[in-house]
N, C-alpha and C. Protein backbone atom coordinates (compact mmCIF):
# COMPACT_ATOMS: atom_id res chain seq x y z
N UNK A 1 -30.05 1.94 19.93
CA UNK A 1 -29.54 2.41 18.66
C UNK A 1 -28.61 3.61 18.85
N UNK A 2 -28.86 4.65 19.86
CA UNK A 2 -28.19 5.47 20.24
C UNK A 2 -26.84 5.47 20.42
N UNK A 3 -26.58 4.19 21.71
CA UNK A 3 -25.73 3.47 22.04
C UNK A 3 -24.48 3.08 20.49
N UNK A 4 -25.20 2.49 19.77
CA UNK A 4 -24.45 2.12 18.47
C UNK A 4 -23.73 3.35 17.74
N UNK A 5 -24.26 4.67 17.67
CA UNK A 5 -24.00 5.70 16.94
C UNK A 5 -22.86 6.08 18.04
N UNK A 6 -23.07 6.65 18.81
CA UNK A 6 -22.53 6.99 20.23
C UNK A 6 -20.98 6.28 20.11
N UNK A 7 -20.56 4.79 19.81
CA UNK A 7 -19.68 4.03 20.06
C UNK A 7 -18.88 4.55 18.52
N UNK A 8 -19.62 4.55 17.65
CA UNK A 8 -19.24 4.65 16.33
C UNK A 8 -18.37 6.11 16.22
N UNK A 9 -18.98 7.14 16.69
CA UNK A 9 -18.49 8.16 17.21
C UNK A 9 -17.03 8.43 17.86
N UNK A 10 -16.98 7.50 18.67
CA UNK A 10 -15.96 7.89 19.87
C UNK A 10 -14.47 6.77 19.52
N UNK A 11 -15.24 6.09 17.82
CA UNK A 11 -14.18 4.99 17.77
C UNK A 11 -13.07 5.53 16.62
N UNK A 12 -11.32 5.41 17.41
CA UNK A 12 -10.82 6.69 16.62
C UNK A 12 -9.73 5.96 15.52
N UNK A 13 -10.08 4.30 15.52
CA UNK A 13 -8.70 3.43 15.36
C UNK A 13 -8.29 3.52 13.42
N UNK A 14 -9.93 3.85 12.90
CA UNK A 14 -10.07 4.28 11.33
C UNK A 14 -9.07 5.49 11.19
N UNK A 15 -9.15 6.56 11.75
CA UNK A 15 -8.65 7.96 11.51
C UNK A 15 -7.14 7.71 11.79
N UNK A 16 -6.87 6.70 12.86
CA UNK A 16 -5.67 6.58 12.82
C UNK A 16 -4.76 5.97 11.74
N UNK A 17 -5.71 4.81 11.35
CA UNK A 17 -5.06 4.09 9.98
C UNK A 17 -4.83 4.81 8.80
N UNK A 18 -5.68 5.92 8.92
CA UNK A 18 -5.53 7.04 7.93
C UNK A 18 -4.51 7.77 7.44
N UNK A 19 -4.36 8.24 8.94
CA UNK A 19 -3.03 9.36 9.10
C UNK A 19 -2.38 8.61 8.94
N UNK A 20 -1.72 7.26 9.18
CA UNK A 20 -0.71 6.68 8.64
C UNK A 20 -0.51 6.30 7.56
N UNK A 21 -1.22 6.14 6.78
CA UNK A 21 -1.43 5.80 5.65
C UNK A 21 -1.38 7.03 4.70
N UNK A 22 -1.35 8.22 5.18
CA UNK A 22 -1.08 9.92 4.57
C UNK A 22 0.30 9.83 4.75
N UNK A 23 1.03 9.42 6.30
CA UNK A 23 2.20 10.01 6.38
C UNK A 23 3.19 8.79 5.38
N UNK A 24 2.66 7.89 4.78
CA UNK A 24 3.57 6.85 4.12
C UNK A 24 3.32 7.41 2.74
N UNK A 25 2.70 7.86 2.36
CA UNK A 25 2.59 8.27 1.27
C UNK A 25 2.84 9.49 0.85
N UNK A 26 3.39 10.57 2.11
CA UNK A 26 3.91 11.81 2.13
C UNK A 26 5.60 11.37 1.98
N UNK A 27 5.58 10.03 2.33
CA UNK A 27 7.20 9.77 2.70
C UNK A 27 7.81 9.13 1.47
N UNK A 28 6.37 8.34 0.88
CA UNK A 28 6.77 7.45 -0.52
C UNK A 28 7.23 9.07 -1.91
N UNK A 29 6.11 10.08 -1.64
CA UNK A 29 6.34 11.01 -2.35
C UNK A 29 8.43 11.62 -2.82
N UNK A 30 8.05 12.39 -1.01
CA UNK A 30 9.37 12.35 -0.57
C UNK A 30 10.68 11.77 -1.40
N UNK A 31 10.59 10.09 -0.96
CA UNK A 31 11.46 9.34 -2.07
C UNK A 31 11.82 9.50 -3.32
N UNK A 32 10.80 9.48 -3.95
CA UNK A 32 10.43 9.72 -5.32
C UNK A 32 11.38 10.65 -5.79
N UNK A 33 10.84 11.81 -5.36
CA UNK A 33 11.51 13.55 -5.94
C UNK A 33 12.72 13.25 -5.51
N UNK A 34 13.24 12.79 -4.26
CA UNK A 34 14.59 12.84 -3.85
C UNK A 34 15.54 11.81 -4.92
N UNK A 35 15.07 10.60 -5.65
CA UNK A 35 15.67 9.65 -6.21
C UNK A 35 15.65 10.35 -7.74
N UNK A 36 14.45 11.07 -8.11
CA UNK A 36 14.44 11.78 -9.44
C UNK A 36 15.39 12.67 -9.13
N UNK A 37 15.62 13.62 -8.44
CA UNK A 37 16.68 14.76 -8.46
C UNK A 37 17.94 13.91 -8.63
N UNK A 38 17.68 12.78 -7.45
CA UNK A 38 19.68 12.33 -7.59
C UNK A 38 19.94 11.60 -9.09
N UNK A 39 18.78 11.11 -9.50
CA UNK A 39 19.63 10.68 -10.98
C UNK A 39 19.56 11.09 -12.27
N UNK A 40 19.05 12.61 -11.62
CA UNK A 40 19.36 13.62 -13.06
C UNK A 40 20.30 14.22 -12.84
N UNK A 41 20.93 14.33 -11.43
CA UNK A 41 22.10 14.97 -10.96
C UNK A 41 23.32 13.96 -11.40
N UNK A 42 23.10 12.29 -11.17
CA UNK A 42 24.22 11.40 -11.47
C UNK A 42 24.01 11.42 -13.27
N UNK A 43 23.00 11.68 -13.57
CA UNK A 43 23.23 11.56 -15.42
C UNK A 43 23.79 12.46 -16.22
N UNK A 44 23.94 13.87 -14.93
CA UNK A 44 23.97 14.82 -16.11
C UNK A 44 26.06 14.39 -15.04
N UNK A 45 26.26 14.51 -14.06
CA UNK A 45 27.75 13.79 -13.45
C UNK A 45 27.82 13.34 -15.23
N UNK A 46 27.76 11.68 -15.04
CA UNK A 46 28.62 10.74 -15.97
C UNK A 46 28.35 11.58 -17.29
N UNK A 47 27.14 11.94 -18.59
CA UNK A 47 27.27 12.54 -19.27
C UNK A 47 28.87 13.59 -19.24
N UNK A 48 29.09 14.42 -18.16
CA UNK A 48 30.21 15.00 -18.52
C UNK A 48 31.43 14.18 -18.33
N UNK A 49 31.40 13.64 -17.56
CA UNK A 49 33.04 12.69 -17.65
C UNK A 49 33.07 11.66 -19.26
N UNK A 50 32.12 11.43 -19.27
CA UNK A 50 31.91 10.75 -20.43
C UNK A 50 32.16 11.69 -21.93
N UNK A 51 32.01 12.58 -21.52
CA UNK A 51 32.10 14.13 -22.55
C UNK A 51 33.80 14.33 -22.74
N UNK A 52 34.38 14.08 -21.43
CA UNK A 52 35.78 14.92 -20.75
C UNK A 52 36.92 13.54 -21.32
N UNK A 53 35.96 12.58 -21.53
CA UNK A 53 36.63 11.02 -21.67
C UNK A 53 36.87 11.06 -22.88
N UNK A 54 35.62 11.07 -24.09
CA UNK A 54 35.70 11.55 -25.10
C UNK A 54 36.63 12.36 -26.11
N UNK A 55 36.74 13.23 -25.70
CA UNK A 55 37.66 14.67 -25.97
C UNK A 55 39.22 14.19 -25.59
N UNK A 56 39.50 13.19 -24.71
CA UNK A 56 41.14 13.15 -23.89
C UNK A 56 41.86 12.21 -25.24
């Protein structure tokens, strides 16, 4: 029974699936904020040409 705990112990392939599974979801985050910033940055862009279009 020892033996069983002992193996269970030393087995590291869970912790690894882990951390990968943190760093994809540190990366999915990542995406996210980066795609929200760029298309409040491209809305508030066209809003003004669309403003500048307006006005001509």
């Amino acid at each position: 029974m020892s033996k069983i705990f002992a193996r269970f112990a030393k087995d590291e392939s869970g912790a690894t699936a882990i951390e990968y599974g943190l760093i994809a979801a540190l990366i999915a985050l990542a995406i996210m904020v980066g795609a929200g910033a760029l298309g409040n940055k491209l809305n508030s862009q066209f809003t003004y040409i669309a403003g500048k279009l307006k006005n001509s």
